[in-house]
N, C-alpha and C. Protein backbone atom coordinates (compact mmCIF):
# COMPACT_ATOMS: atom_id res chain seq x y z
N UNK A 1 -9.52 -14.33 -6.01
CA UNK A 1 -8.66 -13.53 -6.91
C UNK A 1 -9.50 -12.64 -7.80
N UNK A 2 -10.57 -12.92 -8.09
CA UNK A 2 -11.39 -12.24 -9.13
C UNK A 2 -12.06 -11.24 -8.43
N UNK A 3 -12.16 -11.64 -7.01
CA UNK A 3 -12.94 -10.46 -6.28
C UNK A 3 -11.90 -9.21 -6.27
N UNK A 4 -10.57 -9.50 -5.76
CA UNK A 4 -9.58 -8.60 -5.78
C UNK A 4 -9.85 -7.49 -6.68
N UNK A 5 -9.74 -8.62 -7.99
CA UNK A 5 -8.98 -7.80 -9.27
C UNK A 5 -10.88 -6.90 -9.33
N UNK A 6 -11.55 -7.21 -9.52
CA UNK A 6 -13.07 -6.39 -9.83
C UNK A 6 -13.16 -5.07 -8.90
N UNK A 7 -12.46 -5.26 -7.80
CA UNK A 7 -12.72 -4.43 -6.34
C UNK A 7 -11.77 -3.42 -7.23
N UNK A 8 -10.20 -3.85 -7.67
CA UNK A 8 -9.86 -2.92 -8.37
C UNK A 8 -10.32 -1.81 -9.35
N UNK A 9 -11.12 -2.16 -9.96
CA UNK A 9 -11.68 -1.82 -11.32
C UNK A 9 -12.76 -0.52 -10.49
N UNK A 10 -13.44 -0.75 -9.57
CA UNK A 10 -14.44 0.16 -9.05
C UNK A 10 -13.29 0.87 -8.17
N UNK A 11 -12.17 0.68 -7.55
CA UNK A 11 -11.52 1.84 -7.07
C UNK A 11 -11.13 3.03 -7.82
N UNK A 12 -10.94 2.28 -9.31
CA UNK A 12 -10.56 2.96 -10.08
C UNK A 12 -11.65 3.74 -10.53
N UNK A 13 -13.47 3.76 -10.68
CA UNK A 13 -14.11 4.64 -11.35
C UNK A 13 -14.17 5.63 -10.08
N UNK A 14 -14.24 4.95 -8.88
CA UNK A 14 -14.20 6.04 -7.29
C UNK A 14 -13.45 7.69 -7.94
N UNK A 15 -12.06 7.04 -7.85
CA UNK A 15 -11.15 7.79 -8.20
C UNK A 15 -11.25 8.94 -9.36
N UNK A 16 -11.63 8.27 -10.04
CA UNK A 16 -12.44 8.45 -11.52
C UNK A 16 -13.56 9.99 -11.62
N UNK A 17 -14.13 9.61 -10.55
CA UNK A 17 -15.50 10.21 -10.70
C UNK A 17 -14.78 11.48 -9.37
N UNK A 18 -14.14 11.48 -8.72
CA UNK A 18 -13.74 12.49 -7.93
C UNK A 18 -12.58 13.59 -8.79
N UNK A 19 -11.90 12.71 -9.54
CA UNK A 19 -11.02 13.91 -10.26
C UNK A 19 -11.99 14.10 -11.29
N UNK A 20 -12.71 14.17 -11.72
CA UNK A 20 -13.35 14.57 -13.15
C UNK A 20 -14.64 15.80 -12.19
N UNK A 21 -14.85 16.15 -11.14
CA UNK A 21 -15.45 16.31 -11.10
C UNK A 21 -14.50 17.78 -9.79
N UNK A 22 -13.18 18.23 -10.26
CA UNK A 22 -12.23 18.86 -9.59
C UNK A 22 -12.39 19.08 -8.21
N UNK A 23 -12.50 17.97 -7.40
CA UNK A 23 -12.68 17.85 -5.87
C UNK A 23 -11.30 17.94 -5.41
N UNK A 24 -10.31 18.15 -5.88
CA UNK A 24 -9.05 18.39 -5.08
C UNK A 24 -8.42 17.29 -4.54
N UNK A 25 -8.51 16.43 -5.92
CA UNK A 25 -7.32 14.94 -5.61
C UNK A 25 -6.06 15.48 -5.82
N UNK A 26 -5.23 14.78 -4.75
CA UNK A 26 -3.74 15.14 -4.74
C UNK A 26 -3.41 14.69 -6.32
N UNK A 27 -2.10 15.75 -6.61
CA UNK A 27 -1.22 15.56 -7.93
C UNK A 27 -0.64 14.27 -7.86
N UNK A 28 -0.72 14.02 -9.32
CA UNK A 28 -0.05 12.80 -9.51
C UNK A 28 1.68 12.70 -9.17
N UNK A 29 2.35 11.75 -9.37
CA UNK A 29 3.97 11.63 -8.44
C UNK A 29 4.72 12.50 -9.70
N UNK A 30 4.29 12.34 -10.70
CA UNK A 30 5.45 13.13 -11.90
C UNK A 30 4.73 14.88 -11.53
N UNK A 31 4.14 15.17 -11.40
CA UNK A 31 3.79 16.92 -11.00
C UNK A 31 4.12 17.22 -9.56
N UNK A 32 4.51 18.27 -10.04
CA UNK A 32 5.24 19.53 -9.19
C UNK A 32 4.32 20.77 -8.87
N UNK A 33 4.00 21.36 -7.72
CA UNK A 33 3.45 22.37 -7.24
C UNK A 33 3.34 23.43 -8.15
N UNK A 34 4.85 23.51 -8.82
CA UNK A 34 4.48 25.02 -9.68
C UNK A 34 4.33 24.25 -11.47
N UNK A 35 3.92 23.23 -11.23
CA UNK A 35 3.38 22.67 -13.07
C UNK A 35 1.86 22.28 -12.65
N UNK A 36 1.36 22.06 -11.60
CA UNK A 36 0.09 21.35 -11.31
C UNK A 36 -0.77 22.36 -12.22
N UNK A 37 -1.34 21.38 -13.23
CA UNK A 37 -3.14 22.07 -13.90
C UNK A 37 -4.05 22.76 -13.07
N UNK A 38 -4.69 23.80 -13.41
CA UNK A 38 -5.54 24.32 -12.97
C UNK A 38 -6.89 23.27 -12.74
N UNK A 39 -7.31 23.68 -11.84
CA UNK A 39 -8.16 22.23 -11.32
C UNK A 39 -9.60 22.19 -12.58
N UNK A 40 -9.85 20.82 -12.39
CA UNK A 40 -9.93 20.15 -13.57
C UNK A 40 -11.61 20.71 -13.17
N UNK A 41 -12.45 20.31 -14.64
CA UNK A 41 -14.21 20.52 -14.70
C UNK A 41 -14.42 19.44 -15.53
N UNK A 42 -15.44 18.95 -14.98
CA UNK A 42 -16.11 18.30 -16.62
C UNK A 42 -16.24 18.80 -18.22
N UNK A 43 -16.10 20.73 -17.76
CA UNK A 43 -16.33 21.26 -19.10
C UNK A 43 -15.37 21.16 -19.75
N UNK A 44 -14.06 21.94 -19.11
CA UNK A 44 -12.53 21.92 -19.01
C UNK A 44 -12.73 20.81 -20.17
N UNK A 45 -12.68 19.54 -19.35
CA UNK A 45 -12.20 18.22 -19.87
C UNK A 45 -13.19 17.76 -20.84
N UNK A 46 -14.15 18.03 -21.23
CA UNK A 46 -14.89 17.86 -22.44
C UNK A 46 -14.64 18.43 -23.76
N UNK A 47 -13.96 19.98 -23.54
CA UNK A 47 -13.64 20.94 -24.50
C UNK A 47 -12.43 21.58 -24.37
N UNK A 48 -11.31 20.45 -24.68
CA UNK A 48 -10.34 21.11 -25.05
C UNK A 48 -9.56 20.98 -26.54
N UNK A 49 -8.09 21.58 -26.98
CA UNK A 49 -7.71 21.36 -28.04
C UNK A 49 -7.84 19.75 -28.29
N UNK A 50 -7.39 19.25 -27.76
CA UNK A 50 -6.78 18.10 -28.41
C UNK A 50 -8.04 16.93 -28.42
N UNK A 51 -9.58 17.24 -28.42
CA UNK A 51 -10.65 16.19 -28.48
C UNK A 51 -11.42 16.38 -26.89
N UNK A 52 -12.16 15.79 -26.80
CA UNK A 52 -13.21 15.01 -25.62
C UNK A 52 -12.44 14.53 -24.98
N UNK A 53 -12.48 14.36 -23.57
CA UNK A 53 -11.92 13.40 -22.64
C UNK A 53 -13.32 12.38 -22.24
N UNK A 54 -13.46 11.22 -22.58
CA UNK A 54 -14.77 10.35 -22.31
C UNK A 54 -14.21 9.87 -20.92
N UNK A 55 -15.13 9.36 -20.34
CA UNK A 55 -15.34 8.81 -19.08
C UNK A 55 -14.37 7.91 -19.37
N UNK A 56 -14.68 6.64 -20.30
CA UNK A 56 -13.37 5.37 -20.32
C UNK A 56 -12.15 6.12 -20.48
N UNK A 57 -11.73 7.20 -21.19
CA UNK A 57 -10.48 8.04 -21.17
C UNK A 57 -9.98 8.18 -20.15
N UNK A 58 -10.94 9.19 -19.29
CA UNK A 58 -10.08 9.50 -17.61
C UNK A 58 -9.80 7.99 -17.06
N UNK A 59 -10.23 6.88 -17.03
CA UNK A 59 -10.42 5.51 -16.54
C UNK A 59 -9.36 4.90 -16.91
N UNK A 60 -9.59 5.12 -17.96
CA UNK A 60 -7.52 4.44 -18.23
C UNK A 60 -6.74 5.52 -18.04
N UNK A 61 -6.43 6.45 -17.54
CA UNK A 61 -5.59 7.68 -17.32
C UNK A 61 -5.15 7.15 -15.88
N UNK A 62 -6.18 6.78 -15.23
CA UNK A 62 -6.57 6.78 -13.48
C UNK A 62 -5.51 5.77 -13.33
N UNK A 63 -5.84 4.35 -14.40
CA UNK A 63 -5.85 3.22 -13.51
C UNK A 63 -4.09 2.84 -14.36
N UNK A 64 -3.54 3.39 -15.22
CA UNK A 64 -2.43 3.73 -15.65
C UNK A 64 -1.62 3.82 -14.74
N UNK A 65 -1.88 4.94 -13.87
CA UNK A 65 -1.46 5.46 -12.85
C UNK A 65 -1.42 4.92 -11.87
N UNK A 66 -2.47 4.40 -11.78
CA UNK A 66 -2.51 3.26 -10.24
C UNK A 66 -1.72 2.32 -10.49
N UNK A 67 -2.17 1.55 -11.07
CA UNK A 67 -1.23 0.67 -11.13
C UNK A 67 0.36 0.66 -11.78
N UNK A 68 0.93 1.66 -12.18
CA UNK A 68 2.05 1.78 -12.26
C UNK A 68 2.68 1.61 -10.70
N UNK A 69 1.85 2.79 -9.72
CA UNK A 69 2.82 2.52 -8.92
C UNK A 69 2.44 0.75 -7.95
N UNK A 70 1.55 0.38 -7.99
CA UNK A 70 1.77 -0.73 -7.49
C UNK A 70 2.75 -2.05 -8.10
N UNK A 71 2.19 -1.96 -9.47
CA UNK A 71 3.18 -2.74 -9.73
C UNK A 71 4.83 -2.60 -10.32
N UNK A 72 5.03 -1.26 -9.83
CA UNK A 72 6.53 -0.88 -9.70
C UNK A 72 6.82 -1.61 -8.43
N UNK A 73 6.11 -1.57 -7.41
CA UNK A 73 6.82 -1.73 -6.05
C UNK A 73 7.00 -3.23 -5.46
N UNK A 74 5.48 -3.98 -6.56
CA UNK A 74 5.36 -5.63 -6.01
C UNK A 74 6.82 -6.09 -7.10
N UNK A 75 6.84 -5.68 -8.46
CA UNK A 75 7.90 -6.25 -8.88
C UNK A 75 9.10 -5.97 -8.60
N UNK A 76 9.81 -4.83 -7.46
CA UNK A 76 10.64 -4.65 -7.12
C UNK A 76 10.89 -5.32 -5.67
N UNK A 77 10.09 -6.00 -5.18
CA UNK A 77 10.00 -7.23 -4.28
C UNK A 77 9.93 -8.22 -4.87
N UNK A 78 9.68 -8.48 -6.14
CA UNK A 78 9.65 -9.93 -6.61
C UNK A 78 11.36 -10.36 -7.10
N UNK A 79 11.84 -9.11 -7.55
CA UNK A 79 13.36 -8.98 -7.90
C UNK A 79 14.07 -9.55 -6.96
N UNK A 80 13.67 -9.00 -5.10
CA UNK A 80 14.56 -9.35 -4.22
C UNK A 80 14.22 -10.24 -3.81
N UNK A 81 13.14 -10.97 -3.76
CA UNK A 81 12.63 -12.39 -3.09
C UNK A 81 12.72 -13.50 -3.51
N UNK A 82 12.17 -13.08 -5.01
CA UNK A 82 11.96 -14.68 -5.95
C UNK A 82 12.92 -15.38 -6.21
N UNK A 83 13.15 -16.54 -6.22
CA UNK A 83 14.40 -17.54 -6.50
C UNK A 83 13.79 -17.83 -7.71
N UNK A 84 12.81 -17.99 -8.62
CA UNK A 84 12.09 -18.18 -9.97
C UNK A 84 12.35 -17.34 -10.98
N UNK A 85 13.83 -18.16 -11.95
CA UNK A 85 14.36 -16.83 -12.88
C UNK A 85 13.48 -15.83 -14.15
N UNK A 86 12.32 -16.80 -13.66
CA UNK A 86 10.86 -16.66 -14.94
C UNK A 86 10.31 -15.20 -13.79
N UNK A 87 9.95 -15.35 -12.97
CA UNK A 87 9.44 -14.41 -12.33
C UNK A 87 10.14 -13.12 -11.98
N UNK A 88 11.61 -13.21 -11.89
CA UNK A 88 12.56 -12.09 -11.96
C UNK A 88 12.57 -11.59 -13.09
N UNK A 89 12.29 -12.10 -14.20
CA UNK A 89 12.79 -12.17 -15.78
C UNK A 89 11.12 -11.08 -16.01
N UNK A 90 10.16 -11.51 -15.77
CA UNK A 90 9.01 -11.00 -16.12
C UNK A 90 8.94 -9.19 -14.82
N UNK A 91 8.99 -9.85 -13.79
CA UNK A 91 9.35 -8.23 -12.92
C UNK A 91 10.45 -7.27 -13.14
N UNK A 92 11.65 -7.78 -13.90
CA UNK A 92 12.63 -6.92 -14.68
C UNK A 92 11.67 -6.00 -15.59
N UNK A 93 10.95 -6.65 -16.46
CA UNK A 93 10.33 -6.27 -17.58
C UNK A 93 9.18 -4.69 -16.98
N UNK A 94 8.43 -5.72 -15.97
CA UNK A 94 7.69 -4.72 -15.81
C UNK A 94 7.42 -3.93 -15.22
N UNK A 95 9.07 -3.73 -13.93
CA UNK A 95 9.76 -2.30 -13.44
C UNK A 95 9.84 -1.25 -14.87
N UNK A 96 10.19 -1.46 -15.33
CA UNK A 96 11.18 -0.64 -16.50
C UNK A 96 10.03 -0.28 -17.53
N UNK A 97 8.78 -1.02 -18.07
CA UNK A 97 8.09 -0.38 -18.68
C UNK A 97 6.68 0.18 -17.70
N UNK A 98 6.72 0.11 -16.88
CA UNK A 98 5.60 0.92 -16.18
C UNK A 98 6.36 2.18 -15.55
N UNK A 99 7.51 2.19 -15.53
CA UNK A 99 8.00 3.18 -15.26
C UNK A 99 8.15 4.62 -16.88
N UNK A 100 8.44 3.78 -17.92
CA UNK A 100 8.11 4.53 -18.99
C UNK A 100 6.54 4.75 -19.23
N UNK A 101 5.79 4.18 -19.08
CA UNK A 101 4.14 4.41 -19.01
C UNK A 101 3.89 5.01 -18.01
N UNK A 102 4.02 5.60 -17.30
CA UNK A 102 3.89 6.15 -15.95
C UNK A 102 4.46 6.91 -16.23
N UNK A 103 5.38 7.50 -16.83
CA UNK A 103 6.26 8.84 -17.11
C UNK A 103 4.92 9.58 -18.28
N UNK A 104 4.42 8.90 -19.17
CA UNK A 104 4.33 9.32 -20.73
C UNK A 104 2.64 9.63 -19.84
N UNK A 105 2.15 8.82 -19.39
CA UNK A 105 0.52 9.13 -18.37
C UNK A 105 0.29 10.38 -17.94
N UNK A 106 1.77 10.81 -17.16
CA UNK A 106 1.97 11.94 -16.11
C UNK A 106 1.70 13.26 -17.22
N UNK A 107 2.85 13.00 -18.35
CA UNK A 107 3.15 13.86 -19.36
C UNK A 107 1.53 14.13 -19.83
N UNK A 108 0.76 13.56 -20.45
CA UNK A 108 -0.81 13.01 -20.61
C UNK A 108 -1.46 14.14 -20.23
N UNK A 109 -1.33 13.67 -18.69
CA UNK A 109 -2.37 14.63 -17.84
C UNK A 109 -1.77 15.59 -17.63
N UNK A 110 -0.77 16.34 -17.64
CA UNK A 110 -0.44 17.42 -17.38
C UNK A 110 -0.98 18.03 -18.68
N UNK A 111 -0.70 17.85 -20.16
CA UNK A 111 -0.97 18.44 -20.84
C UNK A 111 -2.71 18.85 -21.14
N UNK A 112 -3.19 17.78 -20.95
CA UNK A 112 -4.89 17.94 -20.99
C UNK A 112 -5.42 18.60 -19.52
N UNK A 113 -4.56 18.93 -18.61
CA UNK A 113 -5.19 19.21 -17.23
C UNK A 113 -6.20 18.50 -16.04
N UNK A 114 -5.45 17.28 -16.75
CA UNK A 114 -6.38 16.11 -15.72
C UNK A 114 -5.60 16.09 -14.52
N UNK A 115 -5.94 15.61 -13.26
CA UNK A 115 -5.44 15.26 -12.18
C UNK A 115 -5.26 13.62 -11.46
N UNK A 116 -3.51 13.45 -11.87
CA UNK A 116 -4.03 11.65 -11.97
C UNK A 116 -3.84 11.61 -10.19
N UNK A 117 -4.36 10.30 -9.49
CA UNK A 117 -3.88 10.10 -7.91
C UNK A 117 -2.83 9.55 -7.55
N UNK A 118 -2.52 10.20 -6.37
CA UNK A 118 -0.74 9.84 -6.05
C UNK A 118 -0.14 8.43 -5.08
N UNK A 119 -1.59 7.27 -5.32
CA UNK A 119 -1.26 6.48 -4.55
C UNK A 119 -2.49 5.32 -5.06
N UNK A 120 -2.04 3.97 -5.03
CA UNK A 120 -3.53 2.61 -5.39
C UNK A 120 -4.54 3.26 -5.11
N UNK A 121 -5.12 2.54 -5.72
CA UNK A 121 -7.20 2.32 -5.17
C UNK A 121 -6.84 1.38 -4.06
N UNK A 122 -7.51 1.94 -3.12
CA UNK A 122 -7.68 1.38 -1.62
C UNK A 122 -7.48 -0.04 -1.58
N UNK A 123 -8.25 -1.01 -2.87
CA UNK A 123 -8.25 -2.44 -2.90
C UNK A 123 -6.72 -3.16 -3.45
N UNK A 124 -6.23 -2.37 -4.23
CA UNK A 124 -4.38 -2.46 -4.83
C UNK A 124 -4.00 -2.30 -3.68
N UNK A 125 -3.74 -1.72 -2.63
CA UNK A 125 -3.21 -1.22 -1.90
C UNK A 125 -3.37 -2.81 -0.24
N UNK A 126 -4.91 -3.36 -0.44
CA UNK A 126 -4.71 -4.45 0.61
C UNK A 126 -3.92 -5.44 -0.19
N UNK A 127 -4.07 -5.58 -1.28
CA UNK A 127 -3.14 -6.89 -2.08
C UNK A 127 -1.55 -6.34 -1.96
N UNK A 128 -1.17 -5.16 -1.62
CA UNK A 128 0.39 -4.56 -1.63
C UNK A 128 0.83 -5.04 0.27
N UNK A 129 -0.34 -4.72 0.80
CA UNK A 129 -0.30 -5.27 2.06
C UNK A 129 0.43 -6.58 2.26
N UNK A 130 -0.81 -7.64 1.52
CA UNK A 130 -0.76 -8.91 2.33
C UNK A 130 0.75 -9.31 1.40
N UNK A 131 0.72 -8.51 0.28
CA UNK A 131 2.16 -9.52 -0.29
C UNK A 131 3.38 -9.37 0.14
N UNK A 132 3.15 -7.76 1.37
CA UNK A 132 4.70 -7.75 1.73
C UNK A 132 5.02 -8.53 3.20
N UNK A 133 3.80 -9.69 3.00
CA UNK A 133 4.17 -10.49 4.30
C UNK A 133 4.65 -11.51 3.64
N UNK A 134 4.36 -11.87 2.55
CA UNK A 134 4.79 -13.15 1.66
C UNK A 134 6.61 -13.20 0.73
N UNK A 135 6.72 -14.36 1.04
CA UNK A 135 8.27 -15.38 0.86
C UNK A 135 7.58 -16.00 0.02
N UNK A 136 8.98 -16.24 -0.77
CA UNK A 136 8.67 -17.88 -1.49
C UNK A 136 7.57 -18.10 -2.31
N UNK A 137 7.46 -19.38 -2.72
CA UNK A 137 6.67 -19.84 -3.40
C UNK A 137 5.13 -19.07 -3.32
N UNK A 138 4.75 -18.57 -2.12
CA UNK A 138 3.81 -18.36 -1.87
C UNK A 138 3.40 -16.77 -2.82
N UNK A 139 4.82 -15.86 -2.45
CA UNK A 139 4.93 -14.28 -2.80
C UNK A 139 4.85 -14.82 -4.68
N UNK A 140 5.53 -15.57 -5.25
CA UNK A 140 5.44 -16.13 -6.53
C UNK A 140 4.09 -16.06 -7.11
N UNK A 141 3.57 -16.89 -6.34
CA UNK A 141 1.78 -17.11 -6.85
C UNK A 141 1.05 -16.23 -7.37
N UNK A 142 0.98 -15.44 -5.98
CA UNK A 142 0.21 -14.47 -5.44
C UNK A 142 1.12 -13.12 -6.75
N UNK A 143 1.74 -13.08 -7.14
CA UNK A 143 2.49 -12.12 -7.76
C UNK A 143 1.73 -12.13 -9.03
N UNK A 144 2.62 -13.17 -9.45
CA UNK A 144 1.68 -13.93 -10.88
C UNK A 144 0.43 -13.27 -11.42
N UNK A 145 -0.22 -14.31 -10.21
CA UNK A 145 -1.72 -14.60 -10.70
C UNK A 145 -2.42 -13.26 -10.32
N UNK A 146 -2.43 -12.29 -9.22
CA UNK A 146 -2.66 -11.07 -8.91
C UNK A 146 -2.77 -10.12 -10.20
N UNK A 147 -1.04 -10.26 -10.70
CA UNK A 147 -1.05 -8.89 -12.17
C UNK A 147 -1.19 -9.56 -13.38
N UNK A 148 -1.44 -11.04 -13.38
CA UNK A 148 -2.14 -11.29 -14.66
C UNK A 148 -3.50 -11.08 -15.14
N UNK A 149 -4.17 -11.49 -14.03
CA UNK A 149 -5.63 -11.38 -13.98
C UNK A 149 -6.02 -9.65 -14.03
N UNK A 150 -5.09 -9.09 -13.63
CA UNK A 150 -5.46 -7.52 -13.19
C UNK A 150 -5.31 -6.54 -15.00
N UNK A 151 -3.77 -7.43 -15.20
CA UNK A 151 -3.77 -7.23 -16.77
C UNK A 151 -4.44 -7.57 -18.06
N UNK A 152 -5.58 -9.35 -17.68
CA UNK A 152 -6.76 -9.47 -18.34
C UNK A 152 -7.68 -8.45 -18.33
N UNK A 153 -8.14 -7.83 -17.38
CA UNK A 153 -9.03 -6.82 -17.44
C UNK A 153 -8.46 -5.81 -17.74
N UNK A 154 -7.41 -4.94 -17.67
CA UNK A 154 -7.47 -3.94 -18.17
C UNK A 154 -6.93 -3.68 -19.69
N UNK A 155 -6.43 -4.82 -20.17
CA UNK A 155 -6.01 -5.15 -21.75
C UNK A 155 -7.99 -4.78 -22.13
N UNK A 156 -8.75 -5.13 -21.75
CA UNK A 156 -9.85 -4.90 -22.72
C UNK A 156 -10.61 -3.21 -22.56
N UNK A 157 -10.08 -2.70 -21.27
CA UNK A 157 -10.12 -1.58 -21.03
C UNK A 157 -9.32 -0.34 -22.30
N UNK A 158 -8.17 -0.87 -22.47
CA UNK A 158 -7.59 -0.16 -23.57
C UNK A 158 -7.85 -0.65 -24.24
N UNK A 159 -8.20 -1.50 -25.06
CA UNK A 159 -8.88 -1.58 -26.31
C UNK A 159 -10.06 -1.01 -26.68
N UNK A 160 -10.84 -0.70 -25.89
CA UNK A 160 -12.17 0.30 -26.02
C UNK A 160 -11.92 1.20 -25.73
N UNK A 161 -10.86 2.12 -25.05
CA UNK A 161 -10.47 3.02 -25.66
C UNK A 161 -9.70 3.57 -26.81
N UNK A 162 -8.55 2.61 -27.22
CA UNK A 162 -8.25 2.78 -28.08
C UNK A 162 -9.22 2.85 -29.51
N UNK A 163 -10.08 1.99 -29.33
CA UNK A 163 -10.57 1.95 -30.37
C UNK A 163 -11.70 2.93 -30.67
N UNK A 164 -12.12 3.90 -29.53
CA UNK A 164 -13.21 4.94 -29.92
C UNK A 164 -12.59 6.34 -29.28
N UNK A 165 -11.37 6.64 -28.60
CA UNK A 165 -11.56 7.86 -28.29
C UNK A 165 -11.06 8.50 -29.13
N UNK A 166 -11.50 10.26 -28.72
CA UNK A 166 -11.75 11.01 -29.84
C UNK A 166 -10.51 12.27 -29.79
N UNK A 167 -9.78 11.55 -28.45
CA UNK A 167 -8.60 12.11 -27.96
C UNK A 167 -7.13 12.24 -28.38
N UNK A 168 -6.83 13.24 -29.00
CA UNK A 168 -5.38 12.79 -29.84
C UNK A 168 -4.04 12.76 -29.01
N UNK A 169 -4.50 13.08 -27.75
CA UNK A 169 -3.34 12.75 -26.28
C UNK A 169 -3.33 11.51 -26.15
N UNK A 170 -4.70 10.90 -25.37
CA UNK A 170 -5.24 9.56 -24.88
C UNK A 170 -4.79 8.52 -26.17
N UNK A 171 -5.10 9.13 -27.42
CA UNK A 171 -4.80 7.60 -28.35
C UNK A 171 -3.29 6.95 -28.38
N UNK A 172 -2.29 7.92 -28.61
CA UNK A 172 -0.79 7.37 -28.20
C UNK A 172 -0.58 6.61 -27.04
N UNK A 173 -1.41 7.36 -25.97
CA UNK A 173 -0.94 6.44 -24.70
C UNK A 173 -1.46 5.26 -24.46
N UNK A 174 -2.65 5.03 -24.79
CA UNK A 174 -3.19 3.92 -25.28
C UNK A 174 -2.73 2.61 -26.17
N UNK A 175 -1.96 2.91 -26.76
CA UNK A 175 -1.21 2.41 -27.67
C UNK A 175 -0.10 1.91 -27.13
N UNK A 176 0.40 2.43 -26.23
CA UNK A 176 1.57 2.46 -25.53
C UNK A 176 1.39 0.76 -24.64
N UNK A 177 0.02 1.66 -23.67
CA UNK A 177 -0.69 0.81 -22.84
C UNK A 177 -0.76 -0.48 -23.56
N UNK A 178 -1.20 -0.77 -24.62
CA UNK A 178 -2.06 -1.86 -25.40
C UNK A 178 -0.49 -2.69 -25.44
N UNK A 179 0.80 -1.95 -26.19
CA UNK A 179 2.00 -2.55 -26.43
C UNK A 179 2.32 -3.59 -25.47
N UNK A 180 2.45 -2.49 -23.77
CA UNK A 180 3.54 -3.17 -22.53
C UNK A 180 2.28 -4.10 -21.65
N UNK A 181 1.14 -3.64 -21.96
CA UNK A 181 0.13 -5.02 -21.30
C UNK A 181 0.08 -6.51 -21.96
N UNK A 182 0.04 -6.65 -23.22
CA UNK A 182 0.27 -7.77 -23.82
C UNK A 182 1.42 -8.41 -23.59
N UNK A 183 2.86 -7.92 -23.55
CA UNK A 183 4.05 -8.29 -23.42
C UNK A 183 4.64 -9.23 -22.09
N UNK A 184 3.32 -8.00 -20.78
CA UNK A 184 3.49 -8.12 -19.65
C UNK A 184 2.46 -9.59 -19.35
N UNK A 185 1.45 -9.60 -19.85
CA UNK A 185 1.08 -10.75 -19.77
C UNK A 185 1.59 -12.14 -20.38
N UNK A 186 2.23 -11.98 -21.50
CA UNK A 186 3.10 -13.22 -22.08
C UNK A 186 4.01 -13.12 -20.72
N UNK A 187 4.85 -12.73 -20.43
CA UNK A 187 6.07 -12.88 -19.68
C UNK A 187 5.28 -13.81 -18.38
N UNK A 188 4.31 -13.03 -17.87
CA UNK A 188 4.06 -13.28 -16.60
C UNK A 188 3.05 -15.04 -16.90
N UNK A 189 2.66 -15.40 -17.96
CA UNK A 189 2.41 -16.95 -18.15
C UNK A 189 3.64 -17.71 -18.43
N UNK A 190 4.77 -17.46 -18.51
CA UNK A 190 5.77 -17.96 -18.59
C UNK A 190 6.56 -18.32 -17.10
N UNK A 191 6.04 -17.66 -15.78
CA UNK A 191 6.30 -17.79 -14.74
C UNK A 191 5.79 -19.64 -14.66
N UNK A 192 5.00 -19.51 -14.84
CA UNK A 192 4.43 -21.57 -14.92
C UNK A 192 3.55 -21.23 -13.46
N UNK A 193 3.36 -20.26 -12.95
CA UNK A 193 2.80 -20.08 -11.69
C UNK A 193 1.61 -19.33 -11.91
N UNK A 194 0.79 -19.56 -13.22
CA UNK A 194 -0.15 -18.64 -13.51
C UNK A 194 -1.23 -19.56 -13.29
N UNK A 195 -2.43 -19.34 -12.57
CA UNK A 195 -3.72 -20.29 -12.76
C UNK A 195 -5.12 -20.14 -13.45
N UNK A 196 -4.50 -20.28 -15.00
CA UNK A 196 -5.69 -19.95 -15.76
C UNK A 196 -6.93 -20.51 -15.73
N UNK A 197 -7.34 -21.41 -14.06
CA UNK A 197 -8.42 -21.59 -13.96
C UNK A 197 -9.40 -20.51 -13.03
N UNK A 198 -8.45 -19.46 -12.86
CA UNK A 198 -8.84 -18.37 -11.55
C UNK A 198 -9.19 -17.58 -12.80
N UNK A 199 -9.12 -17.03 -13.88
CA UNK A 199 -9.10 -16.19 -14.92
C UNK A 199 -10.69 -16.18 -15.12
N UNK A 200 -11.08 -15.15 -15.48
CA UNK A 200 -13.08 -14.75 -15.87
C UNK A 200 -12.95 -15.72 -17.10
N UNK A 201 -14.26 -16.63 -17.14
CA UNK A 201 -14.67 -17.36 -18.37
C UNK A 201 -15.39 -16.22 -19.45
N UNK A 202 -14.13 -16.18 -20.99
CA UNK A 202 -14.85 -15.26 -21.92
C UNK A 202 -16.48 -15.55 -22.16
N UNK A 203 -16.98 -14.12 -22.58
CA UNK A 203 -18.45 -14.40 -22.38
C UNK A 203 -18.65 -13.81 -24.08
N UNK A 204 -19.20 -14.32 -24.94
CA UNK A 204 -19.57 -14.88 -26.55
C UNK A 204 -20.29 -13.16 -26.52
């Protein structure tokens, strides 16, 4: 599980390091052909109105994005599968606010002229795989413990951004982020299907 969720984290600088560097990543799902930003530069994105865009900035922009749409789509299978009213109760939750974070991201990058990607990091994308073979107890687990652990790491991701960028776009959304990740992780330990022995041991 930890390999998963880490494999995530480097899809996300992949991604990262190709739009920051205007290689012609497809538009994100909220842009339209005739709103798409003029393709993005490092300079662009270093010097605009609204602050610096730092590397951890585009990084939570990216992975915002990514994972909105994955975990729009696993919790809209967990809705139709799960017999666990804890696990319906927590994928209610976090259809509906990644869909508002994923709206306000899009809004984000359109305004700063970033280019978010229109689909997972390659490694989100084998975990979207194997779960749409999974029923039951099993799809439960694997649900769980997948976007909890995925939401341990990136809860500390927005907090280092929140707490240093110099971005007056990025800091709201951040904020946003910081709100529906905490929430999303209470809900999803309330499933009783969480294994906080799979979780990274904090390091002092």
């Amino acid at each position: 599980m930890r390999a998963r969720t880490m494999l995530g984290l480097c899809g996300v600088v992949v991604a990262l390091s190709t739009a920051a560097c205007g290689s012609g990543q497809a538009m994100g799902s909220g842009q339209t052909a005739g709103s798409a930003p003029a393709p993005t530069t490092a300079e662009a994105l270093a010097n605009n109105q609204y602050g610096p865009l730092s590397a951890a900035d585009m990084k939570l922009m990216t992975l915002v994005q990514q994972t909105s749409i994955r975990e729009i789509e696993l919790s809209q299978w967990a809705l139709q599968r799960s017999a666990n009213p804890q696990v319906r109760a927590a994928a209610a939750m976090i259809v509906t606010q990644h869909v508002e974070l994923q709206k306000e991201d899009q809004q984000a990058a359109a305004k700063l002229g970033f280019t978010l990607p229109d689909r997972p990091a390659d490694d989100m994308q084998i975990g979207i795989d194997r779960m749409s073979r999974e029923n039951g107890k099993t799809f439960d687990d694997d649900y769980a413990n997948t976007l909890r652990q995925a939401h341990g790491e990136a809860f500390i991701l927005i907090a280092q951004v929140r707490a240093d960028t110099r971005n007056t776009v990025v800091r709201p959304l951040a904020d946003s982020a910081n709100d529906f990740i905490k929430m999303h992780i209470q809900v999803l330990e309330k499933t009783g299907d969480v294994d906080y022995s799979q979780l990274p041991v904090p390091q002092p």
